[in-house]
N, C-alpha and C. Protein backbone atom coordinates (compact mmCIF):
# COMPACT_ATOMS: atom_id res chain seq x y z
N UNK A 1 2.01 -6.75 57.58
CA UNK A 1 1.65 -7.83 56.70
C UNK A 1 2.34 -7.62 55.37
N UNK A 2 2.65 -8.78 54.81
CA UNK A 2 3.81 -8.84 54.10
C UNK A 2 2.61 -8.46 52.59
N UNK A 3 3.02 -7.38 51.25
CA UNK A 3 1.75 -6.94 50.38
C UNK A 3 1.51 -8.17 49.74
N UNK A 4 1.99 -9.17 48.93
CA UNK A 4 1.94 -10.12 48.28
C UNK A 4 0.42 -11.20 49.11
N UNK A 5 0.74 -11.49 50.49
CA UNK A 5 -0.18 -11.79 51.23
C UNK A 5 -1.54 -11.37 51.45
N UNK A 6 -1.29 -10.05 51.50
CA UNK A 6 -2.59 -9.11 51.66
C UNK A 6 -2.99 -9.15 49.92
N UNK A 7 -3.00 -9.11 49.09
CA UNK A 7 -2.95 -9.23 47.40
C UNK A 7 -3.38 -10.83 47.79
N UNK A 8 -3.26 -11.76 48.26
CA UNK A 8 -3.98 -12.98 48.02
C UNK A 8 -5.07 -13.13 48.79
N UNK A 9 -5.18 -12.18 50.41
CA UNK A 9 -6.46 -12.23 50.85
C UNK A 9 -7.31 -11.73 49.81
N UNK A 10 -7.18 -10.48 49.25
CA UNK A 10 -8.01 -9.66 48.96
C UNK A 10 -8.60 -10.24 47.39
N UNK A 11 -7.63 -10.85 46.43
CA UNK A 11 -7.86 -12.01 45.17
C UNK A 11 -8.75 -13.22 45.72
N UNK A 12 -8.99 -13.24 47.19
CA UNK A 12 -9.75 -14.79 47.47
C UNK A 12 -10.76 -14.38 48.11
N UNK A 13 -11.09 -13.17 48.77
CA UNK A 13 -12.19 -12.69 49.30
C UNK A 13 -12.61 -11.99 48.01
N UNK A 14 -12.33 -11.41 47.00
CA UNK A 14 -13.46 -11.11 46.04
C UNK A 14 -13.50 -12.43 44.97
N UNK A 15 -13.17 -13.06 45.07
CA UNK A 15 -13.84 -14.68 44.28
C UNK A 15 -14.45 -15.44 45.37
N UNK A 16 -14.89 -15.08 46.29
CA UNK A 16 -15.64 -15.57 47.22
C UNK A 16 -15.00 -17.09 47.73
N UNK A 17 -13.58 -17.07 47.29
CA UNK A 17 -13.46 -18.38 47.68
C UNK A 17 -12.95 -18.05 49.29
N UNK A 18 -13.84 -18.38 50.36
CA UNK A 18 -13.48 -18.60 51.52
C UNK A 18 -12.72 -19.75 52.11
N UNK A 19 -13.28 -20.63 51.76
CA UNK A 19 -12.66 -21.81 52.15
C UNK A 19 -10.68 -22.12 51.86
N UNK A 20 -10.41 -21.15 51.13
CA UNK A 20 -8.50 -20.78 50.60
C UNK A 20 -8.37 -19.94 51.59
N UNK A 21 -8.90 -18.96 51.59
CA UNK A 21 -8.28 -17.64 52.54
C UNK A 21 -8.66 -17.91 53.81
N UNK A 22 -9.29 -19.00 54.29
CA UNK A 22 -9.41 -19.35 55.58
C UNK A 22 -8.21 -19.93 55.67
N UNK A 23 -7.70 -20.88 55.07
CA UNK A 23 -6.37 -21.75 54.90
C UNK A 23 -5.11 -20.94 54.43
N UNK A 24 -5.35 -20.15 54.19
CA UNK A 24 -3.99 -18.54 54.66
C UNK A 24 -3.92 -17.97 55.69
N UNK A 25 -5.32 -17.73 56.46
CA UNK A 25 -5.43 -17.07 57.50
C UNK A 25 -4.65 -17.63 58.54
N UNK A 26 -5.14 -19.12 58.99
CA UNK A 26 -5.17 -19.81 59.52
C UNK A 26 -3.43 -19.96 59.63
N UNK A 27 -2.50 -20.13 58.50
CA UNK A 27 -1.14 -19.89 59.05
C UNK A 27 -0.92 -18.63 59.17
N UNK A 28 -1.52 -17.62 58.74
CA UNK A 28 -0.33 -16.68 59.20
C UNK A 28 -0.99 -16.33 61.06
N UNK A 29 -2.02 -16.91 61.29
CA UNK A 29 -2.56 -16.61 62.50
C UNK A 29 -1.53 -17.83 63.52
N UNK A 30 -1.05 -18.69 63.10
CA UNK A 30 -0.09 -19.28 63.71
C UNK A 30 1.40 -19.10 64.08
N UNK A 31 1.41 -17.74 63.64
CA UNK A 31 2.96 -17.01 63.52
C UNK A 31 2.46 -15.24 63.93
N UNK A 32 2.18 -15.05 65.25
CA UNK A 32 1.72 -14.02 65.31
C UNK A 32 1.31 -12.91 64.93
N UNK A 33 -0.41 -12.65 64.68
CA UNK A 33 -0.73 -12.24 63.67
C UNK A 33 -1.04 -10.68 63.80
N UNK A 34 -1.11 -10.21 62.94
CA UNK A 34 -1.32 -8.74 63.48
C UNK A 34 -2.53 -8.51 63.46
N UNK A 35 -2.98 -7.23 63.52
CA UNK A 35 -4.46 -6.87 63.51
C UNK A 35 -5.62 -7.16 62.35
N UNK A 36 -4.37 -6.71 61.09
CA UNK A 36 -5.36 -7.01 59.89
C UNK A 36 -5.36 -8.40 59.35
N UNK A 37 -4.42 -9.11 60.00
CA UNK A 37 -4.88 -10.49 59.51
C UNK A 37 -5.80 -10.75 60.28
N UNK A 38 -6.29 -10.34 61.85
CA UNK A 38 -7.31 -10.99 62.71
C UNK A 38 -8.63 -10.12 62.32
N UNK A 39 -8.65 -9.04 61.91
CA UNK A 39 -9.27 -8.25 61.04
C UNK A 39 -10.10 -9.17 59.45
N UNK A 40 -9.37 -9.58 59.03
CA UNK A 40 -9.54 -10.80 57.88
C UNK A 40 -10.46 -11.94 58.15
N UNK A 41 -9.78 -12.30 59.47
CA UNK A 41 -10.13 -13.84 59.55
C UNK A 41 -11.35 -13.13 60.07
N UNK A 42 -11.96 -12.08 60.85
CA UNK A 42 -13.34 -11.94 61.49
C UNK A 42 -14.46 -11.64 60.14
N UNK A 43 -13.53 -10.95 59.32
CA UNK A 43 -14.58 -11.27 58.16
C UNK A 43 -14.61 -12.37 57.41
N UNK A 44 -13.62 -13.30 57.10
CA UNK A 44 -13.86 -14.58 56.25
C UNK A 44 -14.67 -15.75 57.26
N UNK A 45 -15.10 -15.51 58.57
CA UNK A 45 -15.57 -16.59 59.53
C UNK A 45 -17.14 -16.12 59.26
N UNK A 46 -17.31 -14.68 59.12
CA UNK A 46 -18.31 -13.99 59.28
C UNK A 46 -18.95 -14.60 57.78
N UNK A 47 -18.34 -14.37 56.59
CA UNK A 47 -19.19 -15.26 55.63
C UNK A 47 -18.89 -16.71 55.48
N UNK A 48 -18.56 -16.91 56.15
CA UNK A 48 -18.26 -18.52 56.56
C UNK A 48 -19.40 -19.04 58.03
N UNK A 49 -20.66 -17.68 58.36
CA UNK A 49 -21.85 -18.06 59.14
C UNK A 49 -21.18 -18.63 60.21
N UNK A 50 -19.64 -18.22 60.92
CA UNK A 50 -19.09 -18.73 62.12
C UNK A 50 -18.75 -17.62 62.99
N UNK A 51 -20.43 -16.78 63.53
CA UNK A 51 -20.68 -15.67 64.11
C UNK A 51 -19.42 -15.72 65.62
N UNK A 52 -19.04 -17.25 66.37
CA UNK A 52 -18.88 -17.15 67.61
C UNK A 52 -17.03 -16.71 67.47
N UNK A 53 -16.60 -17.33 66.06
CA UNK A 53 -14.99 -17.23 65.73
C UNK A 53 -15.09 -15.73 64.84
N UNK A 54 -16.27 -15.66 64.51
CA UNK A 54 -15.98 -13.82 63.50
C UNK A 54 -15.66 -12.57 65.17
N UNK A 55 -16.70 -12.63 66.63
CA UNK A 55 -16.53 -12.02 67.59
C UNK A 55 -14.98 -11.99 68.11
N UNK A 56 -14.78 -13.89 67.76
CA UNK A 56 -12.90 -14.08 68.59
C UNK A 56 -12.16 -13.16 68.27
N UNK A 57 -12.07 -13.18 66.54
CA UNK A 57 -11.30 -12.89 65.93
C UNK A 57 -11.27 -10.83 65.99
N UNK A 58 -12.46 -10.51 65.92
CA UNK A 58 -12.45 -9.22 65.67
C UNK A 58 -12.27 -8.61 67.38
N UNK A 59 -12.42 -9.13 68.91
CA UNK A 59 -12.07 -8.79 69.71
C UNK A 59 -9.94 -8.87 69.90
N UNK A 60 -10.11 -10.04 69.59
CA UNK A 60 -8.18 -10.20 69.45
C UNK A 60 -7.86 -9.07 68.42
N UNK A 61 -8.33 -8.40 67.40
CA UNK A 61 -8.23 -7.48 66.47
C UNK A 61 -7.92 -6.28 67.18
N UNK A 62 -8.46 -5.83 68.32
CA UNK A 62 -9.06 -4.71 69.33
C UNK A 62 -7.81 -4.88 70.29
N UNK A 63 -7.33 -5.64 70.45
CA UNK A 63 -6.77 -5.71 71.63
C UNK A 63 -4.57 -5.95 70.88
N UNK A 64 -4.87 -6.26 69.59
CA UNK A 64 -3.35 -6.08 69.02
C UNK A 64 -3.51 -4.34 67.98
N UNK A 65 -4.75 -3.72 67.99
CA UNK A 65 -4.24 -2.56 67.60
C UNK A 65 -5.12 -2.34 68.01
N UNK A 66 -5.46 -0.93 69.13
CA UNK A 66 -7.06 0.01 69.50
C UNK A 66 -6.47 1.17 68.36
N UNK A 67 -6.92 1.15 66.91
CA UNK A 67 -6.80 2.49 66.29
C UNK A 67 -8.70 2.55 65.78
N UNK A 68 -8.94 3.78 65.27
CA UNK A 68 -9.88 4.16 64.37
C UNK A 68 -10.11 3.04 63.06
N UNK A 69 -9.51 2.79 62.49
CA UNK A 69 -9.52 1.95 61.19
C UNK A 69 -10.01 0.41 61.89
N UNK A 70 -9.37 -0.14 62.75
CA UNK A 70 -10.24 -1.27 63.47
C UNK A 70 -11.41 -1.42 64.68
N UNK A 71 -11.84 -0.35 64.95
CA UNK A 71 -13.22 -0.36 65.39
C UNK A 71 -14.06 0.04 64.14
N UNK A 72 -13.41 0.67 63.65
CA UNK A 72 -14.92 1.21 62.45
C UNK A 72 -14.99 0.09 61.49
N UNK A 73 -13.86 -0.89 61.32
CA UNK A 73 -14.09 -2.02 60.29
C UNK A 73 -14.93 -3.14 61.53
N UNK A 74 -14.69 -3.16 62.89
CA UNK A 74 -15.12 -3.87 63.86
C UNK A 74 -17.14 -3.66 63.80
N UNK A 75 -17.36 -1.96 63.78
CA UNK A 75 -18.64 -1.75 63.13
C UNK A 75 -18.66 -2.08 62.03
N UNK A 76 -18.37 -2.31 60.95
CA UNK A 76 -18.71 -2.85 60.04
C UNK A 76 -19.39 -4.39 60.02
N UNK A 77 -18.42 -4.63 60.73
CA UNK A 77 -18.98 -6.53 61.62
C UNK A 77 -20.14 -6.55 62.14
N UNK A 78 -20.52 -5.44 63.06
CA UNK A 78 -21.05 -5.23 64.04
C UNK A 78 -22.81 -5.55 63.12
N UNK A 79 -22.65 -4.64 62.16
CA UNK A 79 -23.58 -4.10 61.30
C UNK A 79 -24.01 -5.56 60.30
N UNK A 80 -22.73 -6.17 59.36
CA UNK A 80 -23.19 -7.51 59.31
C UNK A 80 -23.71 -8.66 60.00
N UNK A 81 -23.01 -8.26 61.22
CA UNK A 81 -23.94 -9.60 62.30
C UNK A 81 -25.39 -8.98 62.89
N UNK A 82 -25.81 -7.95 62.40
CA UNK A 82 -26.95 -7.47 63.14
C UNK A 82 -26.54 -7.67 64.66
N UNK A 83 -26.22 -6.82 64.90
CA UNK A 83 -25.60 -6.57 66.66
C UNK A 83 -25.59 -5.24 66.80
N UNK A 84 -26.52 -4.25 66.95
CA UNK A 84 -26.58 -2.77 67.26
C UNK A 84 -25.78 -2.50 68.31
N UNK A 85 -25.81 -3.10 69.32
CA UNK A 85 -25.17 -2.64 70.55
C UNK A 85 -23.38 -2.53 70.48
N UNK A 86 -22.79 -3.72 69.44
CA UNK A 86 -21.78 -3.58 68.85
C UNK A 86 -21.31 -2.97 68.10
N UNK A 87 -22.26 -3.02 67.27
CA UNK A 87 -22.09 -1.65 66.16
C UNK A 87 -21.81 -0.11 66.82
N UNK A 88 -22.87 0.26 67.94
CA UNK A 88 -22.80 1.40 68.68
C UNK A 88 -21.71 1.82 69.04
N UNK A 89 -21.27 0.75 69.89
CA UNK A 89 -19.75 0.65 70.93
C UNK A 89 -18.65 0.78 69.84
N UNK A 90 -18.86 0.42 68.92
CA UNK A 90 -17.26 0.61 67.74
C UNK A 90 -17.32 1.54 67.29
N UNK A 91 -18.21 2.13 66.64
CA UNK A 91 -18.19 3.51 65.93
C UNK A 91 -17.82 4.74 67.04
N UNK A 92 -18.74 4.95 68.16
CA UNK A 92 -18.16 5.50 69.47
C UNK A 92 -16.21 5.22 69.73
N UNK A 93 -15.84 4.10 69.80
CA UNK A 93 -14.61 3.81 69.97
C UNK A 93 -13.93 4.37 68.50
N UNK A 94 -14.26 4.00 67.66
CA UNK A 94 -13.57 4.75 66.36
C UNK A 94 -13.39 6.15 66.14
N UNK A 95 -14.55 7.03 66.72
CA UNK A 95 -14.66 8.33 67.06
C UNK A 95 -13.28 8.98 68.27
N UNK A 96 -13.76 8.46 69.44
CA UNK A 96 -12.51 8.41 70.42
C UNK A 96 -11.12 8.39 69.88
N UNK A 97 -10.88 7.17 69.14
CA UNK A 97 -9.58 6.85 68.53
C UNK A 97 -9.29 8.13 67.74
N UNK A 98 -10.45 8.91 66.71
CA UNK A 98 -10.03 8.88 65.96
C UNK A 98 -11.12 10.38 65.19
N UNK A 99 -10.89 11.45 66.73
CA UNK A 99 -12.06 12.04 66.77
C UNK A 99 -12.33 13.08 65.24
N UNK A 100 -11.44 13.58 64.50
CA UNK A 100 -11.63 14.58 63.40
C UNK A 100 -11.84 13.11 62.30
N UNK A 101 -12.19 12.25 62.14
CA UNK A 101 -12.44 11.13 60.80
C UNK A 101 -13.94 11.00 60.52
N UNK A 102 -14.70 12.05 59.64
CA UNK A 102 -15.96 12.15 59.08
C UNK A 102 -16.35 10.95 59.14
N UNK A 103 -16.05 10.09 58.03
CA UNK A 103 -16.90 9.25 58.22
C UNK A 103 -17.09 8.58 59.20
N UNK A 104 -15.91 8.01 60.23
CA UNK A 104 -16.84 7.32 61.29
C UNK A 104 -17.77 8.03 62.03
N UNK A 105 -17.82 9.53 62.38
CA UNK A 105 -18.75 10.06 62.62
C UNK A 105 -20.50 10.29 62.03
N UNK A 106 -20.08 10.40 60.45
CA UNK A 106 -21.35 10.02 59.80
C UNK A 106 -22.11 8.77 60.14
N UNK A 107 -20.78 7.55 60.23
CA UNK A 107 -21.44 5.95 60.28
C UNK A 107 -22.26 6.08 61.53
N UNK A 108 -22.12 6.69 62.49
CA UNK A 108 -22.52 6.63 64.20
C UNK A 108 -23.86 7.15 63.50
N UNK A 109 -24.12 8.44 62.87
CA UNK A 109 -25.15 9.63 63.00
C UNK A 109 -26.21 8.18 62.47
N UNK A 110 -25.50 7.53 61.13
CA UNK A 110 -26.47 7.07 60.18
C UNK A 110 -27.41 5.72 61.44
N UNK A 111 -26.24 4.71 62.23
CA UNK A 111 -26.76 4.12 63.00
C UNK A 111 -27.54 4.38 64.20
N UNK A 112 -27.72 5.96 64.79
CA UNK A 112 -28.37 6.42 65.39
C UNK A 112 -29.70 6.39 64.94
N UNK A 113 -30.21 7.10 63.27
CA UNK A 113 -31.24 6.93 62.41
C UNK A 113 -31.78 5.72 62.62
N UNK A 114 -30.89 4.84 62.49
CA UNK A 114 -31.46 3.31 61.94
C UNK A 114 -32.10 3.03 63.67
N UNK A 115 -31.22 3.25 64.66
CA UNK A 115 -31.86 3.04 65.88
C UNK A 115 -33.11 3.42 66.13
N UNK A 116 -33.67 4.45 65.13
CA UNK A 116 -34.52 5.55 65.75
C UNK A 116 -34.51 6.99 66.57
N UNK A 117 -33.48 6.97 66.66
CA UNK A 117 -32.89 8.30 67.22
C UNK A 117 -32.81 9.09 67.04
N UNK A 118 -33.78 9.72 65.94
CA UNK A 118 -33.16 10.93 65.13
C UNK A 118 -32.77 12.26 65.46
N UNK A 119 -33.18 12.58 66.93
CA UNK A 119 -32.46 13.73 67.78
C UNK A 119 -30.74 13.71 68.00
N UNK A 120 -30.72 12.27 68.28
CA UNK A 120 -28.81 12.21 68.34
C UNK A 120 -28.39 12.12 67.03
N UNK A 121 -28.85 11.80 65.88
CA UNK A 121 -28.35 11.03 64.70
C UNK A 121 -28.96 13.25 64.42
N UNK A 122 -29.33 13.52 64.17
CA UNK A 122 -29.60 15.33 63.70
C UNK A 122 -28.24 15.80 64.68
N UNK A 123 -28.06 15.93 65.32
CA UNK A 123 -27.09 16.48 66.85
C UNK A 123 -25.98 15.88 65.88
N UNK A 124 -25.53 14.76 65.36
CA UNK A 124 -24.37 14.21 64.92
C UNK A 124 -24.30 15.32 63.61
N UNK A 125 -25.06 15.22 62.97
CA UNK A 125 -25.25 15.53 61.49
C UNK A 125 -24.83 17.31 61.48
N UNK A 126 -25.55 17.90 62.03
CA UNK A 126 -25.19 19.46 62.56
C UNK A 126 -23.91 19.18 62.92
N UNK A 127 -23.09 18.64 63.61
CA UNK A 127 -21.79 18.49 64.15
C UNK A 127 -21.16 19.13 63.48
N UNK A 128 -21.18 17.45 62.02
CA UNK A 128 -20.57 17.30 61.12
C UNK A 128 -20.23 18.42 60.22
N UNK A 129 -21.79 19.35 59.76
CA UNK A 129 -21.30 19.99 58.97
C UNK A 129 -20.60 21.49 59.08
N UNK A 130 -20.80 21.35 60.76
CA UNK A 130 -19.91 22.61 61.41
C UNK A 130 -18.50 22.20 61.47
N UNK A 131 -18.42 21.07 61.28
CA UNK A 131 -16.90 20.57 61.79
C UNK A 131 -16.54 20.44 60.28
N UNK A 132 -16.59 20.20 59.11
CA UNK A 132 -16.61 20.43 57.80
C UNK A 132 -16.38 21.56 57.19
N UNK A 133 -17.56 22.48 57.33
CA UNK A 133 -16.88 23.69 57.08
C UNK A 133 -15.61 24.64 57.71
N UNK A 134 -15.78 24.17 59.08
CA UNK A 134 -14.18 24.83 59.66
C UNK A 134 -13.27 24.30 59.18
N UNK A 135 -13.02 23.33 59.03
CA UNK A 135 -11.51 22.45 58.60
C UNK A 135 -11.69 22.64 57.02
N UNK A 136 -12.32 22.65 56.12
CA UNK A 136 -12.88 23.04 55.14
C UNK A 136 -11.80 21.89 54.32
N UNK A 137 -11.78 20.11 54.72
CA UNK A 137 -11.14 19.45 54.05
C UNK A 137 -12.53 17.99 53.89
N UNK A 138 -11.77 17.07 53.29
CA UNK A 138 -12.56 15.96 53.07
C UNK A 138 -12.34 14.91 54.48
N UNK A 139 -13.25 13.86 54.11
CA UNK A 139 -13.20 13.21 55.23
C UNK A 139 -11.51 12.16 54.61
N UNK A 140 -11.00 11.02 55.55
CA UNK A 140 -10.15 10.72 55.72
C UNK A 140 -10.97 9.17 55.10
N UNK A 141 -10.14 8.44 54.24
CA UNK A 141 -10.98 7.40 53.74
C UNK A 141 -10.98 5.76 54.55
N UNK A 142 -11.61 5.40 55.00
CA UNK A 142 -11.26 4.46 55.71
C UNK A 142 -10.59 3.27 55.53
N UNK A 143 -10.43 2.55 56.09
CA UNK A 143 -9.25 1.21 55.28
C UNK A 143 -9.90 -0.03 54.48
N UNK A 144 -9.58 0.39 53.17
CA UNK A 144 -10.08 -0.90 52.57
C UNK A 144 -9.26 -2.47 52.49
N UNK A 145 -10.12 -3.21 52.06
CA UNK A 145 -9.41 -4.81 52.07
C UNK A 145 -7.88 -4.68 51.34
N UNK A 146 -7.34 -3.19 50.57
CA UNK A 146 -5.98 -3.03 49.97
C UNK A 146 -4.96 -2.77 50.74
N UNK A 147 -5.91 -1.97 51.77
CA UNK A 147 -4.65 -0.98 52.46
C UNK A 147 -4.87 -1.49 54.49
N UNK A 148 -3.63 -2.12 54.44
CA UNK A 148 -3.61 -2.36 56.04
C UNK A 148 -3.98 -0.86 57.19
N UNK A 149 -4.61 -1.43 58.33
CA UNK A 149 -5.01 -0.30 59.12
C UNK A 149 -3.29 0.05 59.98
N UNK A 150 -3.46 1.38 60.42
CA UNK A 150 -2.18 1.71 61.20
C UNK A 150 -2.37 1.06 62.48
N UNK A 151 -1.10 0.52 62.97
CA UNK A 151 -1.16 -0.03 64.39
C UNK A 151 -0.46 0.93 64.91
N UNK A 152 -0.84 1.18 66.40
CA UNK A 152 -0.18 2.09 67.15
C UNK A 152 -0.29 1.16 68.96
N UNK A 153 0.72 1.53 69.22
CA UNK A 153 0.81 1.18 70.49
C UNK A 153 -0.46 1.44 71.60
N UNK A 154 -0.65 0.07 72.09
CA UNK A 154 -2.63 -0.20 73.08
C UNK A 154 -1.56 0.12 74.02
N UNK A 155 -2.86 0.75 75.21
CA UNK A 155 -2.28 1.62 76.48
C UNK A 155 -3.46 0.34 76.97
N UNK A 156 -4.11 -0.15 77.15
CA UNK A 156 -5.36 -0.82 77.47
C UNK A 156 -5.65 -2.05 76.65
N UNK A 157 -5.87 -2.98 77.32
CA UNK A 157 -6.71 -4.38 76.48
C UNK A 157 -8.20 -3.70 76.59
N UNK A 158 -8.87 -3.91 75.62
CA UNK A 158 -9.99 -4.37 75.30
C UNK A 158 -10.45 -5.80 75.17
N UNK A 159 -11.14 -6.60 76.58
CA UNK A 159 -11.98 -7.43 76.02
C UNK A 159 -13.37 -7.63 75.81
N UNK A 160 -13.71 -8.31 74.84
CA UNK A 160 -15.15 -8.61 74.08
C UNK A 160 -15.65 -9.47 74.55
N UNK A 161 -16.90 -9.72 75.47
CA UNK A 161 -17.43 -11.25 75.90
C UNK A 161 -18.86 -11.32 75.39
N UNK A 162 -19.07 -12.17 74.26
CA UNK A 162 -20.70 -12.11 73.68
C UNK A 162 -21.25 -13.41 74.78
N UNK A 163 -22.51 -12.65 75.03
CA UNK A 163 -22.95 -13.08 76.21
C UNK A 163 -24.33 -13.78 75.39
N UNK A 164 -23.94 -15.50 75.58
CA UNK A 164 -25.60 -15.90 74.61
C UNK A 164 -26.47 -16.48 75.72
N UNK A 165 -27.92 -17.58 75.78
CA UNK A 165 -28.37 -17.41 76.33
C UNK A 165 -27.91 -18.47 77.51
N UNK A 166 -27.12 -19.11 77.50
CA UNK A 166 -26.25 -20.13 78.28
C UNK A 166 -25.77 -19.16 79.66
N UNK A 167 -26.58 -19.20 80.84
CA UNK A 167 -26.35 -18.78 81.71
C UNK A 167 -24.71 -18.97 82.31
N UNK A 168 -24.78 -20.48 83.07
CA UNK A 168 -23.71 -20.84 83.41
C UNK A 168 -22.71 -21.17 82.62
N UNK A 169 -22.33 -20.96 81.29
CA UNK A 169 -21.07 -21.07 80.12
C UNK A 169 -20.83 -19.05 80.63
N UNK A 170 -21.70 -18.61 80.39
CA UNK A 170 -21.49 -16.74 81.05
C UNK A 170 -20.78 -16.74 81.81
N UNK A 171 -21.28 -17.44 82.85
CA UNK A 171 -20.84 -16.79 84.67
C UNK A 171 -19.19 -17.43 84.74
N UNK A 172 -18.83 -19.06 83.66
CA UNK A 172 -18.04 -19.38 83.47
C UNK A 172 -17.10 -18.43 82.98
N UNK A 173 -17.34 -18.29 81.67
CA UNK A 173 -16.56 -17.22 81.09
C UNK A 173 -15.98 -16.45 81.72
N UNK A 174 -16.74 -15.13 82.33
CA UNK A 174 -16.56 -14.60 83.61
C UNK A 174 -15.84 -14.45 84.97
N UNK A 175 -16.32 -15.82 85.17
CA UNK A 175 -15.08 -15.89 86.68
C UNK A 175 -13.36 -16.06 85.74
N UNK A 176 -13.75 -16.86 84.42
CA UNK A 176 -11.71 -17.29 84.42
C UNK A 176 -11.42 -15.79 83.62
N UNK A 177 -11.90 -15.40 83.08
CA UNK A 177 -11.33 -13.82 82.64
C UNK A 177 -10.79 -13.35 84.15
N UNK A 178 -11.96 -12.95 85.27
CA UNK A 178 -11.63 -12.11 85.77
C UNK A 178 -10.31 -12.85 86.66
N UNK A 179 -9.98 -13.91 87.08
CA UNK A 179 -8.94 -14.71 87.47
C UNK A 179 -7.81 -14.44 86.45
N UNK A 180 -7.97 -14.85 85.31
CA UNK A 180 -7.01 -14.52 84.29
C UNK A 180 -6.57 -12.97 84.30
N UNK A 181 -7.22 -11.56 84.59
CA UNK A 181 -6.73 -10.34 84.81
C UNK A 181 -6.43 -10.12 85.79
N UNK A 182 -5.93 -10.98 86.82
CA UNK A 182 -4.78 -10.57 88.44
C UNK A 182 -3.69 -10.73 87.81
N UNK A 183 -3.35 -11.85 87.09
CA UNK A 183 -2.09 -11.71 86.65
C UNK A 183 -1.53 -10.82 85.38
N UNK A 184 -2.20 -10.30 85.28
CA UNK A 184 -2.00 -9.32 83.71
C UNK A 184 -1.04 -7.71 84.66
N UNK A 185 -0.41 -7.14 83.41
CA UNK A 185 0.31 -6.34 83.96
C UNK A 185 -0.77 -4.89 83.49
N UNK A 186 -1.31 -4.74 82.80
CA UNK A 186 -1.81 -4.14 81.81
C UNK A 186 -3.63 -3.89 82.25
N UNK A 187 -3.83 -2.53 81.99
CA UNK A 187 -5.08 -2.10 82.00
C UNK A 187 -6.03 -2.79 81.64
N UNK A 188 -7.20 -3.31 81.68
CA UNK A 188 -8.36 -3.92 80.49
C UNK A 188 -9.53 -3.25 80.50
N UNK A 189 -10.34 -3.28 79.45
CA UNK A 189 -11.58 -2.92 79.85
C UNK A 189 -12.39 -4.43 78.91
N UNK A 190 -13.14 -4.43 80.04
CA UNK A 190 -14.42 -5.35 79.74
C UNK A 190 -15.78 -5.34 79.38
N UNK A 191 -15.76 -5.56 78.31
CA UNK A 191 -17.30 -5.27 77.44
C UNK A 191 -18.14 -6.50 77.13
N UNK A 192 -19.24 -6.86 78.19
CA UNK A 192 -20.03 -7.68 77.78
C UNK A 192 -21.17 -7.07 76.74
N UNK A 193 -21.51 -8.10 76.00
CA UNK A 193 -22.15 -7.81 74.58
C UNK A 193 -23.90 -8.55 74.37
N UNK A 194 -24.69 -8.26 74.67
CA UNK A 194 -25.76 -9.15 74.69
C UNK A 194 -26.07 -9.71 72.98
N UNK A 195 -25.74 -10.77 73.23
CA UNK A 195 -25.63 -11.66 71.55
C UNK A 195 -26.61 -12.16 71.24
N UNK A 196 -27.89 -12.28 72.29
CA UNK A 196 -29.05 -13.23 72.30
C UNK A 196 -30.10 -12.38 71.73
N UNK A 197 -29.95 -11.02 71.58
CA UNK A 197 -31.14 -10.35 71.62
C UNK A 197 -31.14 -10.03 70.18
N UNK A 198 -32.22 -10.38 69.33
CA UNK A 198 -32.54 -9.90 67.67
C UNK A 198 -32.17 -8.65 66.93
């Protein structure tokens, strides 16, 4: 992403003007976009209360870069839309990606807490500070709205299917994905998401 661009998302998402940086997004998403612009648009839809295009956007995010920096901003989503189960699955995937990066490890321990968990969320926390003192460095800072996330070459699609309470729009969904992955050359994994539940 070209910096001048990223310098006008980031000037229009802190003046809250959404309604401009949707209308930036929106072209550069017409000229193939990379991660952090689909990264962008899942948060400007997200305060724009357009929960079903914030999921589009942040699964197409997943699937043009699987690094650490876009699942843990993907939990970040996860966490604004109140979606635990999403939240779970990204921080886990950010970990994987991106296993020595403190904080996404802290973010998991802290959402374990919030789950109620406090045996896994203690188990995380002990980890941490064994894995802290050996390396005896800081954590790695995660990517803010300044600094684009690293893309690295996907071995695997990731897709995202939020599953609401519309039975047959589901089973729809469903059959043309899985029709749509005979012809794919490429690995996928498929993550249905229960969207209906509080």
């Amino acid at each position: 992403m070209q910096k001048t661009q990223h310098t006008t998302y980031n000037t229009l998402w802190q003046a809250g003007d959404y309604a401009a940086l949707d209308a930036h997004l929106r072209l550069a998403r017409a000229s193939d976009p990379d991660a952090d612009t689909l990264v962008w648009s899942a948060l400007c839809a997200r305060a724009q209360n357009d929960l079903h295009a914030a999921f589009r956007y942040a699964a197409q995010a997943i699937t043009a870069s699987r690094t650490g920096e876009i699942y843990g901003l993907l939990g970040r989503l996860g966490e604004a839309l109140k979606r635990p189960s999403l939240q779970l699955l990204a921080w886990q995937s950010a970990i994987n990606q991106d296993p020595d990066n403190l904080t996404y490890r802290k973010a998991l321990a802290e959402h374990y807490r919030a789950l109620g968990n406090d045996d896994m969320a203690d188990a995380l926390i002990a980890a941490l500070v064994d894995t802290d003192n050996a390396v005896q460095r800081s954590a790695p800072v995660p990517p803010t709205p300044d600094q684009p996330p690293r893309t690295l070459p996907a071995q695997t699609t990731v897709i995202l299917v939020p599953v609401y309470d519309d039975l047959e729009a589901t089973q729809a969904c469903v059959t043309s994905l899985v029709a749509s992955l005979a012809a794919n050359s490429s690995a996928a994994h498929v993550l249905l998401i229960d969207d209906a539940s509080p």
